[in-house]
C-alpha atoms as a PDB file:
ATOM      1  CA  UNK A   1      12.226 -24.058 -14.158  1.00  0.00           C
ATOM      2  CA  UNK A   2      14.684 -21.543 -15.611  1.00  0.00           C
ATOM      3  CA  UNK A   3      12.047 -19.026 -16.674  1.00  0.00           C
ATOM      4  CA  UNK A   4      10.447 -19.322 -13.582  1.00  0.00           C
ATOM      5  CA  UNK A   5      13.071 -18.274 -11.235  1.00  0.00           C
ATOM      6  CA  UNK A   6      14.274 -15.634 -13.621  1.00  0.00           C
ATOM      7  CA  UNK A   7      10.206 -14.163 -12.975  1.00  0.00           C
ATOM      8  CA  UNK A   8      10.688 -15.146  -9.340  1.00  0.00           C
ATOM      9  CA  UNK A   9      13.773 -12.971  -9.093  1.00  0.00           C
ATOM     10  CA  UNK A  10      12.225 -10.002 -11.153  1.00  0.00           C
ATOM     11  CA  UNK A  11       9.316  -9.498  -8.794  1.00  0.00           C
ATOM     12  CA  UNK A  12      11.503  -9.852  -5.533  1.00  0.00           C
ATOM     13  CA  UNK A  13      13.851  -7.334  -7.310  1.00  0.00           C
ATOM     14  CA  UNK A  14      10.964  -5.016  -8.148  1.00  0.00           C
ATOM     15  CA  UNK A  15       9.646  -5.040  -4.471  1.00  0.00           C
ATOM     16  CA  UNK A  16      12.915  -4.098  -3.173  1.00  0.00           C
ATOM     17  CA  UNK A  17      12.913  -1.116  -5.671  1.00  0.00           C
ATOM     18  CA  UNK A  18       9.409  -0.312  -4.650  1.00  0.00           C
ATOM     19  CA  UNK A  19      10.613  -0.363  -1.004  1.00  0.00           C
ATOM     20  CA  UNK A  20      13.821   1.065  -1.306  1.00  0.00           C
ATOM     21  CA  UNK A  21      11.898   4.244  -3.389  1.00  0.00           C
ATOM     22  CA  UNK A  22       9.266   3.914  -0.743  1.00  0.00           C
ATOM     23  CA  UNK A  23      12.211   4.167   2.291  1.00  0.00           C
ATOM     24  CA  UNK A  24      13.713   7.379   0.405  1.00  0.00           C
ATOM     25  CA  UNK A  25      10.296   9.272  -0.415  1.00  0.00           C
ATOM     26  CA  UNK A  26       9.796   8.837   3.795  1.00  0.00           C
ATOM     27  CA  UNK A  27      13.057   9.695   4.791  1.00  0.00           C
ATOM     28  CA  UNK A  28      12.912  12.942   2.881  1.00  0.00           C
ATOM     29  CA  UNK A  29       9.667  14.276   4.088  1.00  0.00           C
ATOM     30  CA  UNK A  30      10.663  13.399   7.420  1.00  0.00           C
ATOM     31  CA  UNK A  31      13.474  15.297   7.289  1.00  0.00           C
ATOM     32  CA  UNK A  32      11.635  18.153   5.903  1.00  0.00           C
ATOM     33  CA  UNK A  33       8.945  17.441   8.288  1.00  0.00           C
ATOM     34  CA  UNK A  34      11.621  17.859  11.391  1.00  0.00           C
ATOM     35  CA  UNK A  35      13.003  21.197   9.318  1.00  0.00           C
ATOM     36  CA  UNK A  36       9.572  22.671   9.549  1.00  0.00           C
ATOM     37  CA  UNK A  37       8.604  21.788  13.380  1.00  0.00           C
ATOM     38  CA  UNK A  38      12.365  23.030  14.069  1.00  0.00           C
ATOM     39  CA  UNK A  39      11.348  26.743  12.925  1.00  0.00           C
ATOM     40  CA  UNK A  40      11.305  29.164  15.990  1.00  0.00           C
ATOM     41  CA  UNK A  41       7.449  29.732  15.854  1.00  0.00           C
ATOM     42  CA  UNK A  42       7.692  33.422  17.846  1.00  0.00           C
ATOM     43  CA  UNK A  43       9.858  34.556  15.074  1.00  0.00           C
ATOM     44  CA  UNK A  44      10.163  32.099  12.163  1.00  0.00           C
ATOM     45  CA  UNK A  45      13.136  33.109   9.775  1.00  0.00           C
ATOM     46  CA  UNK A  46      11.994  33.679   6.540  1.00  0.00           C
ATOM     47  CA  UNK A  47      15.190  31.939   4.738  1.00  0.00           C
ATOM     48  CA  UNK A  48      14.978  29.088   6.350  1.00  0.00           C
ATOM     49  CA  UNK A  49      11.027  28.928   5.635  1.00  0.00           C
ATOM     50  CA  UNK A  50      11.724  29.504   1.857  1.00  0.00           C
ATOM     51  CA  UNK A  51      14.109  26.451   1.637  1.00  0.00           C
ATOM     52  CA  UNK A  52      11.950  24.209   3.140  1.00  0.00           C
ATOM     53  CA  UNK A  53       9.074  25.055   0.938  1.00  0.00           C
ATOM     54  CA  UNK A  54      11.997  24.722  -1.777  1.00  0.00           C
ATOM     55  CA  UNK A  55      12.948  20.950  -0.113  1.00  0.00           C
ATOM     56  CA  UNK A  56       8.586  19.611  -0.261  1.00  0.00           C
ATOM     57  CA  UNK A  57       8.501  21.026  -3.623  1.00  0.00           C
ATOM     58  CA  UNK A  58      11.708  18.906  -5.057  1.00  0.00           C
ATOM     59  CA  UNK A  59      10.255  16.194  -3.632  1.00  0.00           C
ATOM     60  CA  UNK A  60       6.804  16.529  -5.160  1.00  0.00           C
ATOM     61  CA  UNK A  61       8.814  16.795  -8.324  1.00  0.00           C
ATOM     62  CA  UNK A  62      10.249  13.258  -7.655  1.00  0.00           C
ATOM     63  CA  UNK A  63       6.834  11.767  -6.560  1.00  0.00           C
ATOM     64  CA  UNK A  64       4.429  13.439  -8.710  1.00  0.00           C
ATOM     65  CA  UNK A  65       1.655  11.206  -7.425  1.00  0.00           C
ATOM     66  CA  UNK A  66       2.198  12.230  -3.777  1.00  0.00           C
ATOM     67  CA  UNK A  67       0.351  14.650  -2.523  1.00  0.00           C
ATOM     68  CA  UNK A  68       1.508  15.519   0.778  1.00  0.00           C
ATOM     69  CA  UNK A  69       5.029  17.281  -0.468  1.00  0.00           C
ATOM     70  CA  UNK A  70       2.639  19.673  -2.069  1.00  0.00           C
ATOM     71  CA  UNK A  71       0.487  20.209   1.264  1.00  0.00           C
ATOM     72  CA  UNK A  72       3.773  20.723   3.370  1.00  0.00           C
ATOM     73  CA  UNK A  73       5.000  23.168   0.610  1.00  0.00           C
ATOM     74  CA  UNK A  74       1.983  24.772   1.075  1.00  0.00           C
ATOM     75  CA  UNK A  75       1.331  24.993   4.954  1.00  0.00           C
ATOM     76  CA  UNK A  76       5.274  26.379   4.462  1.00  0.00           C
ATOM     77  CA  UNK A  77       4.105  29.421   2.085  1.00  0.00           C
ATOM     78  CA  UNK A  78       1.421  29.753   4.560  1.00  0.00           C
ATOM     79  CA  UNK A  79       3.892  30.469   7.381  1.00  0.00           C
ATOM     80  CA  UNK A  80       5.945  32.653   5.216  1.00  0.00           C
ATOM     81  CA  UNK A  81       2.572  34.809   4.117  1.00  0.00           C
ATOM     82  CA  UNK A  82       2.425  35.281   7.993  1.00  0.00           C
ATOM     83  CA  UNK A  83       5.824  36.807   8.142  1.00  0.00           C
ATOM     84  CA  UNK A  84       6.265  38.843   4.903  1.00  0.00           C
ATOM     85  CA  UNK A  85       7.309  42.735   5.186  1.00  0.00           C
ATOM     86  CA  UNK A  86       4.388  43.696   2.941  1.00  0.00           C
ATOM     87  CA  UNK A  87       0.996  42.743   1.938  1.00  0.00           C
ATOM     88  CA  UNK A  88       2.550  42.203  -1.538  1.00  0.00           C
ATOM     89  CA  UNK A  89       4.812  39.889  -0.195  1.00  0.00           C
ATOM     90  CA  UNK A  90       2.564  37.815   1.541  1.00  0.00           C
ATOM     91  CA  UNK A  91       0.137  37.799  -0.545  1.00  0.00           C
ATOM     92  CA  UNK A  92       3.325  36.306  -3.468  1.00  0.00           C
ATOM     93  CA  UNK A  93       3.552  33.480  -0.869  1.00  0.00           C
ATOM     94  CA  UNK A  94      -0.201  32.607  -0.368  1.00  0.00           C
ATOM     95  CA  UNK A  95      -1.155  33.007  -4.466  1.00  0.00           C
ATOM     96  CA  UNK A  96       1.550  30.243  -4.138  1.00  0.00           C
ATOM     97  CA  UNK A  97       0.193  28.308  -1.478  1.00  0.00           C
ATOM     98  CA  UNK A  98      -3.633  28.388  -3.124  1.00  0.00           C
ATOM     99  CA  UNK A  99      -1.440  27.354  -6.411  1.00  0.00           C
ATOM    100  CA  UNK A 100      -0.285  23.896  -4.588  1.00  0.00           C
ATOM    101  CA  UNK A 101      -3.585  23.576  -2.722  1.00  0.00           C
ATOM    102  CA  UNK A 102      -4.835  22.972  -5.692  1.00  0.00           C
ATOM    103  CA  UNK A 103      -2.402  21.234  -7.235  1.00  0.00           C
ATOM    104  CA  UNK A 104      -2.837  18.645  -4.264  1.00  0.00           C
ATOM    105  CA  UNK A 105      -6.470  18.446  -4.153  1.00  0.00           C
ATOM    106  CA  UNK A 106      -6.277  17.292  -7.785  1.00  0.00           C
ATOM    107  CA  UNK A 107      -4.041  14.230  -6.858  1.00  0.00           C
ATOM    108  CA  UNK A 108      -6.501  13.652  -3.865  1.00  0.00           C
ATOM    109  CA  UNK A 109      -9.586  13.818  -6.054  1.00  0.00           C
ATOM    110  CA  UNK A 110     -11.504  13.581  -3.565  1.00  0.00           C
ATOM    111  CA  UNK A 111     -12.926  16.038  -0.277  1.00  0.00           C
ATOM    112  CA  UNK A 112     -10.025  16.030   2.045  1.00  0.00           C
ATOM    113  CA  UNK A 113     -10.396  17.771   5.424  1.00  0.00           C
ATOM    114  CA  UNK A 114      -6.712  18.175   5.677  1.00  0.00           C
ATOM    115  CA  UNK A 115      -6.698  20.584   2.863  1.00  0.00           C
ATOM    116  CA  UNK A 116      -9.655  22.112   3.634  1.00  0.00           C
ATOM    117  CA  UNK A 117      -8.426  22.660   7.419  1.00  0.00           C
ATOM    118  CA  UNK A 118      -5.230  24.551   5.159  1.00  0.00           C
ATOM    119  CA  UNK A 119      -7.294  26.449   2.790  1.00  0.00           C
ATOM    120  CA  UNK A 120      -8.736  27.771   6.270  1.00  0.00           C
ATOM    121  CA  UNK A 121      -5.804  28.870   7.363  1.00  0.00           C
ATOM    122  CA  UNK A 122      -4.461  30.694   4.141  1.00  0.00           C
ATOM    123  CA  UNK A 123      -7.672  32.815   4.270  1.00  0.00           C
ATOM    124  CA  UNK A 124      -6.771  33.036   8.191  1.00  0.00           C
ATOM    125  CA  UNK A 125      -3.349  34.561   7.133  1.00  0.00           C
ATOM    126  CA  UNK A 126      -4.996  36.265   3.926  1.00  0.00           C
ATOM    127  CA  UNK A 127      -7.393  38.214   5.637  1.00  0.00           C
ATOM    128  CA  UNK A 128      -4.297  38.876   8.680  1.00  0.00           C
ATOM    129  CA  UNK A 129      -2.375  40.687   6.231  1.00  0.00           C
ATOM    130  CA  UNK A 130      -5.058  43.391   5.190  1.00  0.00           C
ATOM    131  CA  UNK A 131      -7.746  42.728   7.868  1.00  0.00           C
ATOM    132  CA  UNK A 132      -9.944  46.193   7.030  1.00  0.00           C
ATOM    133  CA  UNK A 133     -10.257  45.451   3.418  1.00  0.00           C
ATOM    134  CA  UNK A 134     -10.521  41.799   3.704  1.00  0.00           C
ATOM    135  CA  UNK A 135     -12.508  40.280   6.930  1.00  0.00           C
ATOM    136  CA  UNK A 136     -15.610  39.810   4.953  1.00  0.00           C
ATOM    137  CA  UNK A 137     -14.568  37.879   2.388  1.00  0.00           C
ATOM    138  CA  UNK A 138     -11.818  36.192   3.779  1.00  0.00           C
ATOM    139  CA  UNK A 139     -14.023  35.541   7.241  1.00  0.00           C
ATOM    140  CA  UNK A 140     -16.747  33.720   5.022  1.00  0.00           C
ATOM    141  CA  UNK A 141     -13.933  31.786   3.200  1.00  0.00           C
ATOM    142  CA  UNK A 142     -12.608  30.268   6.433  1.00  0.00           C
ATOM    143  CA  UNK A 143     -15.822  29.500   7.711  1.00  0.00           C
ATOM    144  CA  UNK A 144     -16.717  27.808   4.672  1.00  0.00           C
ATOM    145  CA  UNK A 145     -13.428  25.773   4.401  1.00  0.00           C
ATOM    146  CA  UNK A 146     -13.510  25.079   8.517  1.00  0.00           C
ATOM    147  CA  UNK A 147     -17.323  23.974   8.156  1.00  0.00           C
ATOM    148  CA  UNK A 148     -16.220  21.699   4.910  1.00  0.00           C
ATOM    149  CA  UNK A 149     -13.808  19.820   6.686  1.00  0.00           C
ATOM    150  CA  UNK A 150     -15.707  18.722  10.057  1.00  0.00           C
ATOM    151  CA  UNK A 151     -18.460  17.425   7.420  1.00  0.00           C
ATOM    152  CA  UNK A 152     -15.110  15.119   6.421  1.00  0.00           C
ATOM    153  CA  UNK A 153     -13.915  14.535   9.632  1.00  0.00           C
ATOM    154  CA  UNK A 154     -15.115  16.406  12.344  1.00  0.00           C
ATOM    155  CA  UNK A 155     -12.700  14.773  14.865  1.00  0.00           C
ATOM    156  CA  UNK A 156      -9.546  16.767  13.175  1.00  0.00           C
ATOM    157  CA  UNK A 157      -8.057  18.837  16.121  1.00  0.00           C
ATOM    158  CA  UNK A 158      -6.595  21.435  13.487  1.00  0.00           C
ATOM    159  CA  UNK A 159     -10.390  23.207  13.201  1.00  0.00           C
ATOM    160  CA  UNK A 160     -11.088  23.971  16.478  1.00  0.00           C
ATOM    161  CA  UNK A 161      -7.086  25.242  17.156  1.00  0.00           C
ATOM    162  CA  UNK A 162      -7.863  27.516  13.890  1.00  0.00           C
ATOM    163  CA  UNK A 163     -11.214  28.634  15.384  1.00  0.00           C
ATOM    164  CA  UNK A 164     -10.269  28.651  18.819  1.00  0.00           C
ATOM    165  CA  UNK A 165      -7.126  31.085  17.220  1.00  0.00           C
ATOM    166  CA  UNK A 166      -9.232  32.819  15.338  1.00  0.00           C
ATOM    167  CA  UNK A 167     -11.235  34.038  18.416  1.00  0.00           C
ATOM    168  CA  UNK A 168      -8.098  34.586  20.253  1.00  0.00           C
ATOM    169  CA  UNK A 169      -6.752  37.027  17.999  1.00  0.00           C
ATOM    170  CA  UNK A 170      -9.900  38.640  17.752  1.00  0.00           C
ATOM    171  CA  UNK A 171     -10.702  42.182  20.333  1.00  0.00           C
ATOM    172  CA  UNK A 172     -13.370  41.411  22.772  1.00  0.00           C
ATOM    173  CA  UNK A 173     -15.575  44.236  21.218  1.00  0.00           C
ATOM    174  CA  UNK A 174     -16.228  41.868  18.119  1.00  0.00           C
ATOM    175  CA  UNK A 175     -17.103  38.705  19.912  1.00  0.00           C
ATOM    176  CA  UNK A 176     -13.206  37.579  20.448  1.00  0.00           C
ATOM    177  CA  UNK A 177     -10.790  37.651  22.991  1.00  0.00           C
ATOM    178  CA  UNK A 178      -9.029  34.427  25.311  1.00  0.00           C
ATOM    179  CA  UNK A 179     -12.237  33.906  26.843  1.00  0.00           C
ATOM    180  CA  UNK A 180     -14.534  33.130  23.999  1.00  0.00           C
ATOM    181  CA  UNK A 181     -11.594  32.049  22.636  1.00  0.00           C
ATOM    182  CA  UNK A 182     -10.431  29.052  25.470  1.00  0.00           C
ATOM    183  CA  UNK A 183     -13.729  26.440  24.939  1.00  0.00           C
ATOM    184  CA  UNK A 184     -12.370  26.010  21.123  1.00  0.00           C
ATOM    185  CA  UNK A 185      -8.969  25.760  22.421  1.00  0.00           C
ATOM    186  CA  UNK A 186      -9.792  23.287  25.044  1.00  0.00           C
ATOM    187  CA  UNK A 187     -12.124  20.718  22.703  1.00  0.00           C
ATOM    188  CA  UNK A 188      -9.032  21.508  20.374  1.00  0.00           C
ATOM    189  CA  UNK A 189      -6.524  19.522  23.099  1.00  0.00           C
ATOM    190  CA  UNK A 190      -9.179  17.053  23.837  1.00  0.00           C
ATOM    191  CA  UNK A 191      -9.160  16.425  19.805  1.00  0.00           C
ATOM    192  CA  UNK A 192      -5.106  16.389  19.926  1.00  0.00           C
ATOM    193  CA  UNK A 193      -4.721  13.882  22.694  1.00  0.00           C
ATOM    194  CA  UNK A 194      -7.120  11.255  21.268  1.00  0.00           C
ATOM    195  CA  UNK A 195      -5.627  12.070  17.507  1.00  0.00           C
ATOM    196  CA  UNK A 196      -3.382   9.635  15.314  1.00  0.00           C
ATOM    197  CA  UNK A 197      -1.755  10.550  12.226  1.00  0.00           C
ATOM    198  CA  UNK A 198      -2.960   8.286   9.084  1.00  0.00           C
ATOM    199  CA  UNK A 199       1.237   8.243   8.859  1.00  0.00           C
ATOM    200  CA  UNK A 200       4.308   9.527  10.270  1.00  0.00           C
ATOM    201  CA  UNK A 201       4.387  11.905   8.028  1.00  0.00           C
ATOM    202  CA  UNK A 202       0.345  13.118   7.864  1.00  0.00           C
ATOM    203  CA  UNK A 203      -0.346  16.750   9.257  1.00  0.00           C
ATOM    204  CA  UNK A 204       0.091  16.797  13.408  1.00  0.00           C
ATOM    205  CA  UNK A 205       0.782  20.517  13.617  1.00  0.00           C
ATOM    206  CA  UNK A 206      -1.213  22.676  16.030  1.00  0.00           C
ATOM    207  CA  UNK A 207      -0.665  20.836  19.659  1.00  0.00           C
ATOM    208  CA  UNK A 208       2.051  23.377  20.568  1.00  0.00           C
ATOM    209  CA  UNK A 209       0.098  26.371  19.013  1.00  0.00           C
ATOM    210  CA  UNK A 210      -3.234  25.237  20.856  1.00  0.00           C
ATOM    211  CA  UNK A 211      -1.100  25.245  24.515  1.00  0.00           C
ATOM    212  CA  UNK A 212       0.096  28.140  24.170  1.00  0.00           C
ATOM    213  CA  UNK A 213      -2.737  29.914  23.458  1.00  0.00           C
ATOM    214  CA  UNK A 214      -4.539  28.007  26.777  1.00  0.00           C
ATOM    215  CA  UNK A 215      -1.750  28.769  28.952  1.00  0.00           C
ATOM    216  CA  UNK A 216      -2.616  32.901  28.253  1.00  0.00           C
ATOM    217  CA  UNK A 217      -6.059  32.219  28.746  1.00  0.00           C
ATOM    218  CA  UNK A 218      -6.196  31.010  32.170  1.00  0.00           C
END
């Protein structure tokens, strides 16, 4: 009877550590999560960027098996590749987003259309930063990763905001502009409102982004 208690107590004890780890590794990327959707989007401060990317990293070092802190320390080296001085500099921060694309694809191990939807938007930002020298290769890229993740899950609102944005920031002369640019935009909100995160702390970024861009196209 002894012994079986003492067993009874261990596994309640080691649920509660599960759970309490569980509660913490939330907590954390929530925070982070709220850090990140805080940023002023117009003109994101590139400080404030860097130690966020910092905060997803320390906690992928404290949950190695997770791969989300890796994904949110990657869509934040994204952001700063957007707002670097140089095309040096941005291209530092996406070589270090691709770095912890991979690194989170591995712990996936499996197609993922979230990641794929983010590998699109690094070559977005890639090809942003030096668009003369790289809008063939980087164009093909985020076709390829856009096309790869609706075969996963073609009801993902973040690929058509990135094509839809992609159009939008393109001149009229070479098939862009808000025009071609607003039927994207709109499935893109029709995909947002009917949209649930797997978690409260799965990718849901885009919804502002995709409004915005509608509101200048009317």
């Amino acid at each position: 009877m002894k012994n079986l208690l003492t067993t009874a107590f261990a596994i309640i004890f080691s649920a509660c550590m599960v759970w309490a780890q569980n509660e913490k590794y939330t907590q954390a990327m929530t925070d982070g999560i709220q850090a990140l959707n805080g940023i002023d989007r117009a003109k994101p401060d590139a400080k404030v960027l860097q130690d966020i990317a910092n905060r997803f990293e320390r906690i992928a070092a404290a949950e190695p098996k997770e791969w989300l802190p890796k994904y949110y320390a990657a869509y934040s080296n994204v952001i700063l590749g957007f707002v670097g001085t140089s095309i040096s500099e941005k291209d530092q921060y996406l070589d270090k987003a691709n770095v912890l694309l991979k690194e989170a694809e591995a712990l996936v191990g499996k197609p993922n259309d979230e990641l794929q939807v983010l590998n699109a938007y690094r070559s977005q930002i890639h090809l942003a930063a030096d668009p003369m020298n790289r809008w063939e290769a980087d164009g093909a890229k985020f076709t390829e990763y856009l096309e790869s993740a609706k075969s996963i899950n073609a009801e993902n609102p973040r690929i058509y905001y990135l094509e839809g944005s992609s159009l939008f920031f393109t001149p009229e002369e070479y098939g862009g502009g808000k025009k071609a640019a607003k039927p994207l935009l709109e499935k893109a909100t029709q995909k947002f409102t009917a949209f649930k995160p797997e978690s409260s702390i799965h990718p849901a970024w885009g919804k502002m982004e995709t409004e915005w861009m509608l509101s200048q196209s009317n």
